[in-house]
N, C-alpha and C. Protein backbone atom coordinates (compact mmCIF):
# COMPACT_ATOMS: atom_id res chain seq x y z
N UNK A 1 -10.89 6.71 37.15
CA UNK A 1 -9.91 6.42 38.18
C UNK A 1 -9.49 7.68 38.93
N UNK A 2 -9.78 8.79 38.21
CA UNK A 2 -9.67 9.99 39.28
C UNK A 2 -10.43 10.19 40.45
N UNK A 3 -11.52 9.92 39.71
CA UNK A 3 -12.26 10.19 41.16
C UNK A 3 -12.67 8.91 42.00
N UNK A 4 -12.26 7.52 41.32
CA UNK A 4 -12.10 7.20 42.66
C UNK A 4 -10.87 6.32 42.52
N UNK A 5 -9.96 6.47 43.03
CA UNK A 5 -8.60 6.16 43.01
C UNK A 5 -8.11 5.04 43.64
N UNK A 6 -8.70 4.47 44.80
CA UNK A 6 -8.99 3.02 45.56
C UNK A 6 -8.80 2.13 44.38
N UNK A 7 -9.58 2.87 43.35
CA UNK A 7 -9.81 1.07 42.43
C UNK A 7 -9.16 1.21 41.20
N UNK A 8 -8.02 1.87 41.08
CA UNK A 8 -6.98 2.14 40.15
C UNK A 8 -6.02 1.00 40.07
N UNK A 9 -5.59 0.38 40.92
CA UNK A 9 -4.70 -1.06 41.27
C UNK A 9 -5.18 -1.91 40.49
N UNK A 10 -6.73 -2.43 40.64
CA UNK A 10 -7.29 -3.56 39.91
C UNK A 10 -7.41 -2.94 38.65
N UNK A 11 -7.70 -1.97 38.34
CA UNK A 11 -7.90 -1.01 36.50
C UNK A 11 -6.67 -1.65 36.33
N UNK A 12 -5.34 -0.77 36.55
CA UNK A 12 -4.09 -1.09 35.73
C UNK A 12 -3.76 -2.50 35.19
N UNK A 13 -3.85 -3.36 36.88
CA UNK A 13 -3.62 -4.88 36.40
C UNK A 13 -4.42 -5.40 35.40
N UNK A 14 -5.83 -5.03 35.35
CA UNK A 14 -6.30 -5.59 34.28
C UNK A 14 -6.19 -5.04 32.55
N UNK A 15 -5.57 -4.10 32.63
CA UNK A 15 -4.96 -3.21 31.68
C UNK A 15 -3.86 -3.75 31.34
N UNK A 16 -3.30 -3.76 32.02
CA UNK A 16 -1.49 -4.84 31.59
C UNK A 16 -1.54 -5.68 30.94
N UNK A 17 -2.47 -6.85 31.93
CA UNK A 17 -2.82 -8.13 31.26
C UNK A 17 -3.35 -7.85 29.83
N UNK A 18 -4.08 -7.47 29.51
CA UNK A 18 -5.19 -7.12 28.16
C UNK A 18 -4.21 -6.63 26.98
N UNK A 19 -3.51 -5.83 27.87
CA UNK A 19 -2.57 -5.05 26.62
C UNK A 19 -0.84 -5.96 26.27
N UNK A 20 -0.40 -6.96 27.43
CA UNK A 20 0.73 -7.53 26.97
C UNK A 20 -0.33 -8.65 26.38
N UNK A 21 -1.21 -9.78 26.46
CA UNK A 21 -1.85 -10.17 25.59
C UNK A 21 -2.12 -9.90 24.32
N UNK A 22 -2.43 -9.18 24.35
CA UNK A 22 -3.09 -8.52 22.88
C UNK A 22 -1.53 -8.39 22.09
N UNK A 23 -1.23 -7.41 22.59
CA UNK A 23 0.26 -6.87 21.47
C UNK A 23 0.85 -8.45 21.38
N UNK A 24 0.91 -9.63 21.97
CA UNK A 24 1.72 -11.35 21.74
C UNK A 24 1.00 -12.05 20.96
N UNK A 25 -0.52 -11.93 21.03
CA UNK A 25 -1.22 -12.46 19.92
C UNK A 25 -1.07 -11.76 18.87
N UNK A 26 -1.28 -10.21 18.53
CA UNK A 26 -1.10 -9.53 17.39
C UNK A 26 -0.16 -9.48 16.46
N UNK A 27 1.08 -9.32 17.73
CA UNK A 27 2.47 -9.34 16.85
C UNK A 27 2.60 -10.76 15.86
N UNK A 28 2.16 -11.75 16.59
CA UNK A 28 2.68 -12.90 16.73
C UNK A 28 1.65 -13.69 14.86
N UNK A 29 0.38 -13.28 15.12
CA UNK A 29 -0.33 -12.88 13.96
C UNK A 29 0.09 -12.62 12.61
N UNK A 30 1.22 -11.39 13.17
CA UNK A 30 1.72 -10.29 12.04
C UNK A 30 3.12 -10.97 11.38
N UNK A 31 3.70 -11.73 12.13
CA UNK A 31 4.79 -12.17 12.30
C UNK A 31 4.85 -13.30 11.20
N UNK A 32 4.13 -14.33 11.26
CA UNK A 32 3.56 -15.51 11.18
C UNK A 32 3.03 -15.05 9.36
N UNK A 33 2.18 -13.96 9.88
CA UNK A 33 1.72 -13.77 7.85
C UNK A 33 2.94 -13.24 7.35
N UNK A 34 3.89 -12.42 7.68
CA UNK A 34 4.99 -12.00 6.95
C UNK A 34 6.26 -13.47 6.59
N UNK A 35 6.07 -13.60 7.67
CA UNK A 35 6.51 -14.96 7.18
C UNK A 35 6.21 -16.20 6.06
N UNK A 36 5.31 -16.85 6.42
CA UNK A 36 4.29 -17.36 5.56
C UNK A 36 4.47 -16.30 3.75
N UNK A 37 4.16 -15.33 4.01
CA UNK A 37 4.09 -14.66 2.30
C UNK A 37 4.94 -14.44 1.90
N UNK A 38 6.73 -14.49 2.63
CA UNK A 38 7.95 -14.09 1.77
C UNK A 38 8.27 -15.76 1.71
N UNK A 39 7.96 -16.79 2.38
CA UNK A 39 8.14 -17.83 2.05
C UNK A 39 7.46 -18.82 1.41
N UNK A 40 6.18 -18.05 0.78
CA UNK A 40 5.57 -18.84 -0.72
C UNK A 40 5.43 -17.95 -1.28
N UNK A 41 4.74 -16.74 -1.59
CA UNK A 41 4.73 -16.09 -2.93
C UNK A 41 5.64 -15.21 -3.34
N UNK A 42 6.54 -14.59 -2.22
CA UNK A 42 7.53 -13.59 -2.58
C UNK A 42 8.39 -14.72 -3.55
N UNK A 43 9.09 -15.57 -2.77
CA UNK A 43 10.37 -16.46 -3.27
C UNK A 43 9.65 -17.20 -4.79
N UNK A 44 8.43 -16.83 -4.98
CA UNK A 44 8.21 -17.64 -6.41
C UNK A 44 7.55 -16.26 -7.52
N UNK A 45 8.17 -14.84 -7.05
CA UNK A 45 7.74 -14.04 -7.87
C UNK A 45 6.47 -13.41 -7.81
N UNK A 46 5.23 -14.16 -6.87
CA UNK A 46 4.15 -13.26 -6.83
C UNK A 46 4.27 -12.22 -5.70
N UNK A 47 4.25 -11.21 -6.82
CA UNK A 47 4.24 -9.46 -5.39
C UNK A 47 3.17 -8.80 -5.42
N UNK A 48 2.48 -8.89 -6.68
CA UNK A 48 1.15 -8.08 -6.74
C UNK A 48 0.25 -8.69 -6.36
N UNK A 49 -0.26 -8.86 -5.58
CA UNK A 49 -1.67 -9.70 -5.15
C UNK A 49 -3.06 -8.01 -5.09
N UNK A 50 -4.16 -8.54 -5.58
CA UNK A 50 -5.08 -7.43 -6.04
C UNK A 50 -6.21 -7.79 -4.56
N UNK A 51 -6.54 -9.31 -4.54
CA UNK A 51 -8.05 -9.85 -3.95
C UNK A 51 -7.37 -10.54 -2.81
N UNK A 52 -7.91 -11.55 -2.14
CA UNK A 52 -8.07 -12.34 -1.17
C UNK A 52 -8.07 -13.65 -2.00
N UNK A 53 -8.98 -13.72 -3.18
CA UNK A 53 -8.88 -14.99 -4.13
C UNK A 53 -7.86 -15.00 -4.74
N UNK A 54 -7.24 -13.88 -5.23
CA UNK A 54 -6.10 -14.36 -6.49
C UNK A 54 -5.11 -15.04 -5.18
N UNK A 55 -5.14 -14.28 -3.53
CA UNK A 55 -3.85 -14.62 -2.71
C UNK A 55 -3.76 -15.78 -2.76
N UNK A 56 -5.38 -16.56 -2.58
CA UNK A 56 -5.32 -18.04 -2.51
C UNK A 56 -5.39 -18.56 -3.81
N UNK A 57 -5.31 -18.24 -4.76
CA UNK A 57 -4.85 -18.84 -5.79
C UNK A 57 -3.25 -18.77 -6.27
N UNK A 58 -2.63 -18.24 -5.78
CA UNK A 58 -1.29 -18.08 -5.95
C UNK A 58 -1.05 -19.03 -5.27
N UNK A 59 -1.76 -19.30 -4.06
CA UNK A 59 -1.27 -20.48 -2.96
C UNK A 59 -1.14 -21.85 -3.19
N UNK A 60 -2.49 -22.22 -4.31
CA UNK A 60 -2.93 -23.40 -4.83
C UNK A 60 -1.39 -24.52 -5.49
N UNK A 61 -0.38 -23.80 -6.05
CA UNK A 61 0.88 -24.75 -6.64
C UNK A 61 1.83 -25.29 -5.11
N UNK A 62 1.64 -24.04 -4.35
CA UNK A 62 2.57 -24.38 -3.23
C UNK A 62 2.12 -25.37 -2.25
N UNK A 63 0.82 -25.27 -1.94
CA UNK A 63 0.05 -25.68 -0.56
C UNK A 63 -1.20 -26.80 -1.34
N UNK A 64 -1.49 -26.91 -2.62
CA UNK A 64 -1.93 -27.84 -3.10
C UNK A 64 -3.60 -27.51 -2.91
N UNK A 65 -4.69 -28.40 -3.37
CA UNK A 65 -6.02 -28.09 -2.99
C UNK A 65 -6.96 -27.68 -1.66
N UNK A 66 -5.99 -27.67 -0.80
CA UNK A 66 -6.36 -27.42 0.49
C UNK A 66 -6.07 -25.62 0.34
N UNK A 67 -5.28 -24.90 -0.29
CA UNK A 67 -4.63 -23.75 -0.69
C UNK A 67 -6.26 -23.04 0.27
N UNK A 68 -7.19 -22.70 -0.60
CA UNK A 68 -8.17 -22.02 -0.57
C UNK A 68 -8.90 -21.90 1.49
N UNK A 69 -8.69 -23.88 1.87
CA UNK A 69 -9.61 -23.50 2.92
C UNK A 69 -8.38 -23.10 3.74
N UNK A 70 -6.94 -23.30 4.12
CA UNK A 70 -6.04 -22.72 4.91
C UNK A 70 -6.16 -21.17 5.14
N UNK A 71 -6.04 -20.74 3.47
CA UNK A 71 -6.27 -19.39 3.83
C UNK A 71 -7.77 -18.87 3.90
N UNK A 72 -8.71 -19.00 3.73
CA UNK A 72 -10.35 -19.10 4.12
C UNK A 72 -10.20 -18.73 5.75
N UNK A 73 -9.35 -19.94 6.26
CA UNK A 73 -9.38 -20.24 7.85
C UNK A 73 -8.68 -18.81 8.30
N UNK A 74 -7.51 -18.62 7.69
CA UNK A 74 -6.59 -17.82 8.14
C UNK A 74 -7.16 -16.45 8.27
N UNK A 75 -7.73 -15.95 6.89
CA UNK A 75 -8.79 -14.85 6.91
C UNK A 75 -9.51 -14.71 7.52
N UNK A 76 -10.57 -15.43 8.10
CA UNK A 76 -11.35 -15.27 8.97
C UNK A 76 -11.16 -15.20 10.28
N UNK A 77 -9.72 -16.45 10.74
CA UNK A 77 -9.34 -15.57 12.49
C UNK A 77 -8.74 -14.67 12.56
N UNK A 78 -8.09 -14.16 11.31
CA UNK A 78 -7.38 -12.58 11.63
C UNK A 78 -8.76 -11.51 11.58
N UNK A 79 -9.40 -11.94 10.82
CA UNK A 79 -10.63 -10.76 10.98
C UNK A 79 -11.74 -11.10 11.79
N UNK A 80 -11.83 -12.38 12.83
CA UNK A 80 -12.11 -12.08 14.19
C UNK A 80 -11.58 -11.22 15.29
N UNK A 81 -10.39 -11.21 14.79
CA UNK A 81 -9.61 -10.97 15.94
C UNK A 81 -9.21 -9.13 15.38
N UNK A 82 -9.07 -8.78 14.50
CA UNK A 82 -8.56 -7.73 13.91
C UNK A 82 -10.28 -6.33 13.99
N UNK A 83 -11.59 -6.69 13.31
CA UNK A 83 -12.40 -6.22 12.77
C UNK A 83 -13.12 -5.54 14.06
N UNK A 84 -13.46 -6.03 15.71
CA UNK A 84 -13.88 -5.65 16.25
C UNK A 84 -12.79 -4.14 16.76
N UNK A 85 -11.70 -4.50 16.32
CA UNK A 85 -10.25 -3.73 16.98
C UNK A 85 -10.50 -2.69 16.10
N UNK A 86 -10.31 -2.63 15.50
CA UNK A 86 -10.40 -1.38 14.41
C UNK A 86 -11.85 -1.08 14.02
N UNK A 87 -12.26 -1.56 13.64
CA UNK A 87 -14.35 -0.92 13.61
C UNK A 87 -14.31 -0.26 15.29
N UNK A 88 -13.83 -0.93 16.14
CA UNK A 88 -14.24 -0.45 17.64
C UNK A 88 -13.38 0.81 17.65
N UNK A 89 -12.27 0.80 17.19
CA UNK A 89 -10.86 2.24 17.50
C UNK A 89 -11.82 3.61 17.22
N UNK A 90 -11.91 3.23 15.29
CA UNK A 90 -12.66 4.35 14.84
C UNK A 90 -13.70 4.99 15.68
N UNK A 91 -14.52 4.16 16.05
CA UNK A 91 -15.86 4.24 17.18
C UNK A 91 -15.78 5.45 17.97
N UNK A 92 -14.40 4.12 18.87
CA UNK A 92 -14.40 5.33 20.14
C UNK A 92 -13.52 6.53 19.53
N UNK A 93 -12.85 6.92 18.71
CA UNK A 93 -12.43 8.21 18.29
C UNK A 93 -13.34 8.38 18.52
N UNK A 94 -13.77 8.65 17.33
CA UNK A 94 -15.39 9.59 16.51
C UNK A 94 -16.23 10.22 17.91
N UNK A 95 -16.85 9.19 18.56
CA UNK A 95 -17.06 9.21 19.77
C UNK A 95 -16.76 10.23 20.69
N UNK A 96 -15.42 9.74 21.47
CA UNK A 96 -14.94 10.82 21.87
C UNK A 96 -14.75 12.24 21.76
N UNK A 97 -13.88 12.28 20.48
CA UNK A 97 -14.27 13.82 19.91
C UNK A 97 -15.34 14.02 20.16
N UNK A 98 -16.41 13.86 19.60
CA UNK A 98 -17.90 14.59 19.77
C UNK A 98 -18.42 14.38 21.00
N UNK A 99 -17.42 13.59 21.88
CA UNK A 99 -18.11 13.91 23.44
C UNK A 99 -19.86 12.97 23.33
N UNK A 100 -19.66 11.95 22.34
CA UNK A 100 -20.67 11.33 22.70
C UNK A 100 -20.39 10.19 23.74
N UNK A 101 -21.46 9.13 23.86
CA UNK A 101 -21.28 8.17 25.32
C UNK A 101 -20.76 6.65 24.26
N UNK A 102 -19.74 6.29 24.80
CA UNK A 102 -19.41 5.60 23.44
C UNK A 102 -18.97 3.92 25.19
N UNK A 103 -18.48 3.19 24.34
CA UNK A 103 -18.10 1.88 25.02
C UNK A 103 -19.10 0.48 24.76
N UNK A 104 -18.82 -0.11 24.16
CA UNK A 104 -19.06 -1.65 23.81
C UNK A 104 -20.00 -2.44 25.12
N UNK A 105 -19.49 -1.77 26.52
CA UNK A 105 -20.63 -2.47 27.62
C UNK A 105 -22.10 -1.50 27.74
N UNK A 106 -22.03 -0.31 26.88
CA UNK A 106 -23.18 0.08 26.21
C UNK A 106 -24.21 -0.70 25.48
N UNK A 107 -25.62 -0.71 26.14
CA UNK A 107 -26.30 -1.06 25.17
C UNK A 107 -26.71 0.20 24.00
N UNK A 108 -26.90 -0.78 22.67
CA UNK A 108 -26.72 0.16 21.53
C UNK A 108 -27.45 1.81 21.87
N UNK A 109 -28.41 1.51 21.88
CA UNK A 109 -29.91 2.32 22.30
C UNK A 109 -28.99 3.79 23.51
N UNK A 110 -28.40 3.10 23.91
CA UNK A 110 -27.92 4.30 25.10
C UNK A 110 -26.44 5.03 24.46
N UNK A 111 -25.84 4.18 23.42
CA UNK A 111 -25.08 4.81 22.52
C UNK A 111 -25.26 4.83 21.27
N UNK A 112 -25.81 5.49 20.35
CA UNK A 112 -26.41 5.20 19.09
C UNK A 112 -25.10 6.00 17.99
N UNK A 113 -24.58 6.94 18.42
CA UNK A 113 -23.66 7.96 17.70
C UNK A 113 -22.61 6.49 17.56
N UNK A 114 -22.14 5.92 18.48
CA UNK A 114 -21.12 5.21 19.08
C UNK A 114 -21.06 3.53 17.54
N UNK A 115 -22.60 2.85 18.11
CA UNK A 115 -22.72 1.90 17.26
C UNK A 115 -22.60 2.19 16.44
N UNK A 116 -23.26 3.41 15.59
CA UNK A 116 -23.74 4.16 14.33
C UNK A 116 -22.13 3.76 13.52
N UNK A 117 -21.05 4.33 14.11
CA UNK A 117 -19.99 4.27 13.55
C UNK A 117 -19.47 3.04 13.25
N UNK A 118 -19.20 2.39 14.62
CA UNK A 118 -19.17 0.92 14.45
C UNK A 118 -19.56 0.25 12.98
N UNK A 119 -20.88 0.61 12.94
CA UNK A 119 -21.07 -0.35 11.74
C UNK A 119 -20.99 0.08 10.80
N UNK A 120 -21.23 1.36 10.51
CA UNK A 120 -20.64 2.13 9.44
C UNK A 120 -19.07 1.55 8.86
N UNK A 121 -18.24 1.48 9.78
CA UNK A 121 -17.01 1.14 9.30
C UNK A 121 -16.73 -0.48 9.09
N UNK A 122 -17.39 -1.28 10.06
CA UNK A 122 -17.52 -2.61 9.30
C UNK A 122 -18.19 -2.88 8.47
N UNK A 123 -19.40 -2.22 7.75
CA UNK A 123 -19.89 -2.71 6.60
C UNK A 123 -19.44 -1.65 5.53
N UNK A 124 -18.20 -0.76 5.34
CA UNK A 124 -17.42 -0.06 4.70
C UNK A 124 -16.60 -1.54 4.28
N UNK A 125 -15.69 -1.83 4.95
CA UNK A 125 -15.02 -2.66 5.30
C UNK A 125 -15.52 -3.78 4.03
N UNK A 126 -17.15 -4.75 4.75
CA UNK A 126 -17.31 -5.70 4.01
C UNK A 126 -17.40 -5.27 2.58
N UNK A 127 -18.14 -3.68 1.83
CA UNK A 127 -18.23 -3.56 0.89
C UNK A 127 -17.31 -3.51 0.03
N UNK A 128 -15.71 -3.24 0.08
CA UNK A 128 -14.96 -2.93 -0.53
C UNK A 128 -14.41 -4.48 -1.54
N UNK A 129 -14.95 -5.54 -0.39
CA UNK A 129 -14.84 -6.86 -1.12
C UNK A 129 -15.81 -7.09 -2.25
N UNK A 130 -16.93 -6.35 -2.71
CA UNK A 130 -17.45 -6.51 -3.83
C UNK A 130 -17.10 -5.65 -5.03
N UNK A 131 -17.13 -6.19 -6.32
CA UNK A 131 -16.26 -6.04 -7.45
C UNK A 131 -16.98 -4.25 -7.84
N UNK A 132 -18.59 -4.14 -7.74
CA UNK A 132 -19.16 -3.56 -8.07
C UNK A 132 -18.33 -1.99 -7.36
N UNK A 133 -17.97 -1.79 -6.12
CA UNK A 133 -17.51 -0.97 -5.13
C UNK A 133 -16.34 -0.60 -5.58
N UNK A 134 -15.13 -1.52 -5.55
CA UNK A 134 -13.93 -1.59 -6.23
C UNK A 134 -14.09 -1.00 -6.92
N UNK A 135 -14.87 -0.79 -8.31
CA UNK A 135 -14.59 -0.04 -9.53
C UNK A 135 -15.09 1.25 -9.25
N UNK A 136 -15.99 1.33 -8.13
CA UNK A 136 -16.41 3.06 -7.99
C UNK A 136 -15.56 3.39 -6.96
N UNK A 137 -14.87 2.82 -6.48
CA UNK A 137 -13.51 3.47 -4.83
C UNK A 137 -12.45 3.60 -5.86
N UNK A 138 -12.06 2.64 -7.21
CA UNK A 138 -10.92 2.57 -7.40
C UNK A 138 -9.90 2.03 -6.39
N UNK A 139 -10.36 0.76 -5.37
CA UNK A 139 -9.52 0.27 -4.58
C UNK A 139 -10.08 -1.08 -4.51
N UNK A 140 -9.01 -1.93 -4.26
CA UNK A 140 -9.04 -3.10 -3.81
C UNK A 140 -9.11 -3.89 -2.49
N UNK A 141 -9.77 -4.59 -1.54
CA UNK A 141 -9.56 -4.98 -0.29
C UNK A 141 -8.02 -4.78 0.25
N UNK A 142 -6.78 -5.46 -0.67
CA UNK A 142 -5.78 -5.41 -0.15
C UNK A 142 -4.85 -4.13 -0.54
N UNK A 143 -4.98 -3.48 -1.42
CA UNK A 143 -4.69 -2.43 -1.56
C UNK A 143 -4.97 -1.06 -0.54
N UNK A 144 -6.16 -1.11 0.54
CA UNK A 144 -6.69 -0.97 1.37
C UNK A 144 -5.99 -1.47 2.52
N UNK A 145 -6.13 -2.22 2.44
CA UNK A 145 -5.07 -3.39 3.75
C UNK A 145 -3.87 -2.49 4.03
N UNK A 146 -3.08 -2.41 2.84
CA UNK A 146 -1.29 -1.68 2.54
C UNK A 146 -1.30 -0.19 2.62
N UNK A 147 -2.64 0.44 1.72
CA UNK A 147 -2.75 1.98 2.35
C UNK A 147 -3.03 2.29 3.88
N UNK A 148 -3.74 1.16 4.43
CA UNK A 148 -4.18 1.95 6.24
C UNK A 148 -3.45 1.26 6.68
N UNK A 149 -2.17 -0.09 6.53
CA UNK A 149 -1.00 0.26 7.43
C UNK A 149 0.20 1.58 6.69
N UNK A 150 0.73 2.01 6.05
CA UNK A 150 1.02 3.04 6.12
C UNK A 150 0.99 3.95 6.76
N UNK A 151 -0.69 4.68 6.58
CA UNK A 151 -1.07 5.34 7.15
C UNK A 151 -1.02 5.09 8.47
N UNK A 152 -1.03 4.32 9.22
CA UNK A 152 -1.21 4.03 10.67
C UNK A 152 1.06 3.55 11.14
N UNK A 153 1.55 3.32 10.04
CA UNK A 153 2.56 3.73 10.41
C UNK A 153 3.50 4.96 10.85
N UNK A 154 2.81 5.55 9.64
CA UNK A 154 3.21 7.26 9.63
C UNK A 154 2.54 8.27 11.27
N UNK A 155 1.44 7.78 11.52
CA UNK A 155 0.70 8.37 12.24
C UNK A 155 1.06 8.27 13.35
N UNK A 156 1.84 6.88 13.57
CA UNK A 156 2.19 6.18 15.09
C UNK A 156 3.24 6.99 15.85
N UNK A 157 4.27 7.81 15.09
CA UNK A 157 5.23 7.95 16.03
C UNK A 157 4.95 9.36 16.43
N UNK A 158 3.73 10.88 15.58
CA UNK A 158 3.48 11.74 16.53
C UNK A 158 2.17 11.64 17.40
N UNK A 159 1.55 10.24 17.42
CA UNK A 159 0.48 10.26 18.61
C UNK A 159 1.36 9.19 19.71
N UNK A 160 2.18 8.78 19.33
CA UNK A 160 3.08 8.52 20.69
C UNK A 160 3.95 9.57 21.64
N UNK A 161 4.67 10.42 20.36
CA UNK A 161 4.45 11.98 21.20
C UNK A 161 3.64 12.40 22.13
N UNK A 162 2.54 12.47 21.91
CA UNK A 162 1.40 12.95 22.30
C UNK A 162 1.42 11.90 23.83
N UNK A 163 1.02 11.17 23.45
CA UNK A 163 0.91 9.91 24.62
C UNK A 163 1.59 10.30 25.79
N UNK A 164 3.21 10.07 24.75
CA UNK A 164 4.36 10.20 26.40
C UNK A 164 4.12 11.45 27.31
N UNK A 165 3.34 12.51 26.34
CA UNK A 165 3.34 13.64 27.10
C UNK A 165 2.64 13.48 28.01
N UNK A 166 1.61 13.08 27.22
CA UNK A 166 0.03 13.26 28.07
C UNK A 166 0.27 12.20 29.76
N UNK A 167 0.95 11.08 29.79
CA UNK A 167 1.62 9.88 30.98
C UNK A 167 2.26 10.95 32.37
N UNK A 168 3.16 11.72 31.57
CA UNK A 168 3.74 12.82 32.66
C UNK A 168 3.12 13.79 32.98
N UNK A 169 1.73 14.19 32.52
CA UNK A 169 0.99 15.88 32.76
C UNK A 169 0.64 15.26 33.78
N UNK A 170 0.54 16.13 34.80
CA UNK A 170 -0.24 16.39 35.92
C UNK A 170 -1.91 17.09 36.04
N UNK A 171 -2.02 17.66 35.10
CA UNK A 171 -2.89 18.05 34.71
C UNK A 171 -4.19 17.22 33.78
N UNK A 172 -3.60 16.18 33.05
CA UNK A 172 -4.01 15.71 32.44
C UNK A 172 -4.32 13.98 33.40
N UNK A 173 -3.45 13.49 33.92
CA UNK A 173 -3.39 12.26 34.82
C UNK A 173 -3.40 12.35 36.43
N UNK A 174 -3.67 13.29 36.80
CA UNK A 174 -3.89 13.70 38.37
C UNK A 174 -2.67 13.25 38.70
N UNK A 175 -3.13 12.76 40.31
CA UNK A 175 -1.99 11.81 40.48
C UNK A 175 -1.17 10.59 40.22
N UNK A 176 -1.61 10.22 39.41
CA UNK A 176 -1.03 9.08 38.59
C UNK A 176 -0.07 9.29 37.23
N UNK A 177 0.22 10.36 37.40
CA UNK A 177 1.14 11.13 36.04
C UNK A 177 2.98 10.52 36.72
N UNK A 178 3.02 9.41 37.39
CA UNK A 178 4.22 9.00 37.79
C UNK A 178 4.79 7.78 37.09
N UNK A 179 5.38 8.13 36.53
CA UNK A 179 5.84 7.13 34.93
C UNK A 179 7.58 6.72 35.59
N UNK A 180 7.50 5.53 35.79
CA UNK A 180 9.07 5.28 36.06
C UNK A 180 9.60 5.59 35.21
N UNK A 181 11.36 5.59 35.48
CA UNK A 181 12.43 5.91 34.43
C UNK A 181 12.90 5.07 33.22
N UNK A 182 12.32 3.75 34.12
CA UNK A 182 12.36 2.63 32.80
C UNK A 182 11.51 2.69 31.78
N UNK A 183 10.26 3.18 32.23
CA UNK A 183 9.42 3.56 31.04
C UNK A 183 8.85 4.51 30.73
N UNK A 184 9.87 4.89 31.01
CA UNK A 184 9.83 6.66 30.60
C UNK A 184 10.76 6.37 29.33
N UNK A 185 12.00 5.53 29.51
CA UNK A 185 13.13 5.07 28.48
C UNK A 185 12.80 4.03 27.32
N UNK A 186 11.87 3.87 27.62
CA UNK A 186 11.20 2.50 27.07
C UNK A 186 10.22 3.24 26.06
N UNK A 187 9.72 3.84 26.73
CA UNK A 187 8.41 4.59 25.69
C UNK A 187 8.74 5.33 24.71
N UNK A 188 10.31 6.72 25.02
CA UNK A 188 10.29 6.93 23.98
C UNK A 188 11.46 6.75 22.79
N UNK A 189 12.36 5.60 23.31
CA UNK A 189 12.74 4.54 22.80
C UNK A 189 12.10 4.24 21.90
N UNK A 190 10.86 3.81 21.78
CA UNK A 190 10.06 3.14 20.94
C UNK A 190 9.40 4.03 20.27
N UNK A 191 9.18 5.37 20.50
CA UNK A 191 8.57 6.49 19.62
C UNK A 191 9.90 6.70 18.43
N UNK A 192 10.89 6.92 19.15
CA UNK A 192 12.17 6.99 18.32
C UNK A 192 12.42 5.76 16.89
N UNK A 193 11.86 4.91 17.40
CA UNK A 193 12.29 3.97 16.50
C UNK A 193 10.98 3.49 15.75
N UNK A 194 9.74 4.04 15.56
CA UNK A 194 8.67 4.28 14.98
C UNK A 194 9.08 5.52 14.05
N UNK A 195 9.61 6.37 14.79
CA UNK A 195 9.86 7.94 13.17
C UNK A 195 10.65 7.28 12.60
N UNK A 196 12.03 6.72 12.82
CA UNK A 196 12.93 6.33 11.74
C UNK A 196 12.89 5.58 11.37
N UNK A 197 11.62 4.35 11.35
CA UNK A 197 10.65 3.51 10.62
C UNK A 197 10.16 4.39 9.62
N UNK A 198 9.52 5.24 9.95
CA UNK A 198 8.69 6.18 8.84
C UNK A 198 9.68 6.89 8.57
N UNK A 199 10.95 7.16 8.22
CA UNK A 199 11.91 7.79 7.61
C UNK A 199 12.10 7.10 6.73
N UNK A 200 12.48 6.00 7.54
CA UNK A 200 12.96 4.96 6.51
C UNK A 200 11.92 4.37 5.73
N UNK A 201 11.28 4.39 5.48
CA UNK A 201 9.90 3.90 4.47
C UNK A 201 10.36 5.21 3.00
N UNK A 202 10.12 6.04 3.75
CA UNK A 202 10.41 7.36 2.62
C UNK A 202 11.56 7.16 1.80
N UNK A 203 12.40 7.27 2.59
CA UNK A 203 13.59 7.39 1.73
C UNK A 203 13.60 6.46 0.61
N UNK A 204 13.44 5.09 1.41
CA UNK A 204 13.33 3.71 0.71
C UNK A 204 13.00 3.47 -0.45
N UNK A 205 11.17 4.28 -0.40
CA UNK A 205 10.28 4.28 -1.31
C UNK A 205 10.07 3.87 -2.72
N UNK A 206 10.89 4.43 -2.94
CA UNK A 206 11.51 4.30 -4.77
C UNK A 206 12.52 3.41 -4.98
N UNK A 207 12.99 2.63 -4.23
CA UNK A 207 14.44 1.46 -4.50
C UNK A 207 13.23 0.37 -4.56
């Protein structure tokens, strides 16, 4: 969009759209399972869940023989919707850093560094669900699940730093480094209340 700046109007709008989408389905996703799990297994004592099977077997007294394909179903559209997002994130990091040619409207062949990762991290991903893996990672699928949100909690509020900066450089956004005041207030509003999320996790920790 720097260099050609004419067609920055249609970029953003379609950027908006994509990104208030996404964050209403995601949240809404996230929302929905937190819900759902403090209102059958928390309230009946199950907190440790290890697998994906024991989850749906915990489910089986509440939700009855159907237990297994609800959550079957459930698993699988969150990891339609979740697996290309994150196998793709890692990607384009990796990618980037190394200044290779990375993007999904790539055919493989013209990005190979790019896919390479890609699948690397989704079939990381599928392996951790076999028992054999587990005992040599010493980790569990969902134990996995709870360590990389953490981690991606903790991480969120100094690459939003980073972000807000990078919105106002001139150097970095040409002319388009013009960030209204509302979301200028908005953005780091929300960085603010991401650290004392991760404060508050810490402190918490041990209660």
């Amino acid at each position: 969009m720097k260099t050609e700046p004419s067609q920055a109007r249609d970029q953003f709008r379609r950027i908006r759209f994509d990104t208030i989408a996404g964050m209403f389905v995601s949240d809404a996703v996230a929302f929905f399972i937190i819900l759902a799990a403090g209102a059958t297994l928390h309230v009946h004592g199950v907190t440790d869940i290890q697998s994906a099977d024991q989850a749906a077997e915990a489910l089986r007294p509440l939700a009855g023989r159907f237990a297994f394909v609800l959550f079957a179903l459930g698993i699988i559209g969150t990891g339609l919707l979740a697996v290309p997002v994150l196998a793709g994130s890692a990607a384009y990091a990796v990618g980037e850093a190394l200044k290779w040619p990375t993007g999904l409207d790539r055919k493989p062949l013209d990005a190979k560094g790019f896919y390479a990762v890609l699948s690397a991290a989704t079939l990381l991903g599928l392996a951790i669900n076999f028992p054999a893996v587990q005992r040599h990672l010493h980790v569990t699928p969902i134990k996995a699940l709870f360590w990389s949100a953490v981690i991606n909690g903790v991480v969120a509020a100094p690459i939003m730093v980073v972000v807000m900066l990078m919105v106002g450089n001139h150097k970095v956004m040409g002319g388009f480094a013009r960030l209204s005041r509302t979301l200028r207030v908005i953005g780091w509003a929300a960085t603010a209340v991401m650290f004392l999320a991760a404060v508050g996790m810490f402190v918490t920790w041990k209660q």
